[in-house]
Protein backbone atom coordinates (compact mmCIF):
# COMPACT_ATOMS: atom_id res chain seq x y z
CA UNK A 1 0.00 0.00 0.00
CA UNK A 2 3.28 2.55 0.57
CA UNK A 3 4.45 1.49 -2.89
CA UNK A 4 1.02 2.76 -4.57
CA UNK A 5 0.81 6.25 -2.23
CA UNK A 6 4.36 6.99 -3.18
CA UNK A 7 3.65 6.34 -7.07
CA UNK A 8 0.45 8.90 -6.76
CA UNK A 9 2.41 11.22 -4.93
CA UNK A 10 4.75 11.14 -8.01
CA UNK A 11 2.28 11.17 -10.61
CA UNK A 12 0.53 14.38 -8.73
CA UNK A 13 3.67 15.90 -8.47
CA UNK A 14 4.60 15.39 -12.55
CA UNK A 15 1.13 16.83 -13.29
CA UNK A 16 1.04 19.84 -11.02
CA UNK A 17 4.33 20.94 -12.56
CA UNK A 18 3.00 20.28 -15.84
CA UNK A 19 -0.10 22.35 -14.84
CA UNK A 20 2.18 25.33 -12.96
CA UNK A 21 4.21 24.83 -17.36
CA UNK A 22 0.88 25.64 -19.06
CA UNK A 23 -0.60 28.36 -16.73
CA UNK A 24 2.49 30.13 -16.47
CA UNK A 25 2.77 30.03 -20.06
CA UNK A 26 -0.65 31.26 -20.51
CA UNK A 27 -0.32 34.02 -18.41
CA UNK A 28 2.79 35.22 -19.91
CA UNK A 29 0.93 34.90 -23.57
CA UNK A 30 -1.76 37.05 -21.96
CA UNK A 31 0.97 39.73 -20.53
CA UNK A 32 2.28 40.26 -23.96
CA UNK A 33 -0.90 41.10 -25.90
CA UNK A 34 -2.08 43.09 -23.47
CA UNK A 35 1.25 45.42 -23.84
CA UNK A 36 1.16 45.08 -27.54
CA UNK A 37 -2.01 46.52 -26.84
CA UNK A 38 -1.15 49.30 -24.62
CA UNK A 39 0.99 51.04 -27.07
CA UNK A 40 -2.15 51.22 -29.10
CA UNK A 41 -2.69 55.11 -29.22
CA UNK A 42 -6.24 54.33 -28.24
CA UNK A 43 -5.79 52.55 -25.75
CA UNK A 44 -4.03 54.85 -23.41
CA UNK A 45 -7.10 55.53 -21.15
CA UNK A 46 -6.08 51.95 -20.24
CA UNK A 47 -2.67 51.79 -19.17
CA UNK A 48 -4.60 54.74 -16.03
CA UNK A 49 -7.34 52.25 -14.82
CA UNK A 50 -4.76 49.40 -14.65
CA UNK A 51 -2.77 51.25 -12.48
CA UNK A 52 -5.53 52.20 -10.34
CA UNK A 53 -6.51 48.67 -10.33
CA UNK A 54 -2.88 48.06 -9.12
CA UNK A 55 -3.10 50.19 -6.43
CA UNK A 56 -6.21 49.29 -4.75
CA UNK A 57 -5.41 45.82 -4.98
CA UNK A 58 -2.13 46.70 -2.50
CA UNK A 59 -3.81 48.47 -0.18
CA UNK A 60 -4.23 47.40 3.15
CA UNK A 61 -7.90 46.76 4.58
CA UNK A 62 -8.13 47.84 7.99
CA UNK A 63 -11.12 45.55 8.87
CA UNK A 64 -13.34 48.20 10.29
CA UNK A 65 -14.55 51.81 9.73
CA UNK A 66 -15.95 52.50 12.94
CA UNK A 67 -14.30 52.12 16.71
CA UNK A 68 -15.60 52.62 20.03
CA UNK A 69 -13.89 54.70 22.40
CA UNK A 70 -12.78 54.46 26.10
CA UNK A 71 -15.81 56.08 26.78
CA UNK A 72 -18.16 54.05 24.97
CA UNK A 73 -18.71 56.88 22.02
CA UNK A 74 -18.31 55.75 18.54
CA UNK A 75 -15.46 57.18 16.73
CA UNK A 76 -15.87 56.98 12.61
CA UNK A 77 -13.11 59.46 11.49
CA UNK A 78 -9.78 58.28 10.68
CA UNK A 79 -7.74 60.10 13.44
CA UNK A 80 -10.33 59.70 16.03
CA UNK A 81 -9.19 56.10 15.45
CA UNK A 82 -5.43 56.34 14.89
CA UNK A 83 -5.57 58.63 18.32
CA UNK A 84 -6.97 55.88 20.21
């Protein structure tokens, strides 16, 4: 039973690198048509909401909006929060 555990093992192995192969190949495919692409003169509206994409997918999320105080008062605004 070892013997047959260790030759799936293998055989997953051999196909998830041969899975990582294609995808990676894909997705560099994909990268270079969509630059071809972006030094299209109209498409340079394009290369601004990809970069806005790219920065709010690296912001941080800070989990909540609202806090409650010492006090027991809600605090909403940003350096009501950072303050406490």
């Amino acid at each position: 039973m070892r013997e047959s555990s260790t030759a799936a093992w293998k055989e997953y192995k051999k196909s998830r690198q041969s899975a990582k192969g294609i995808i990676s190949s894909a997705n560099e495919k994909k990268l270079k048509e969509s630059v071809s692409d972006l030094n299209n003169h109209d498409c340079q509206n394009e290369i601004f909401r990809i970069a806005k994409q790219m920065e709010k997918e690296r912001q941080d999320t800070t989990g909540s909006n609202c806090l409650k105080g010492v006090l027991g008062t809600l605090m909403v605004d940003k350096k009501g929060i950072k303050d406490t």
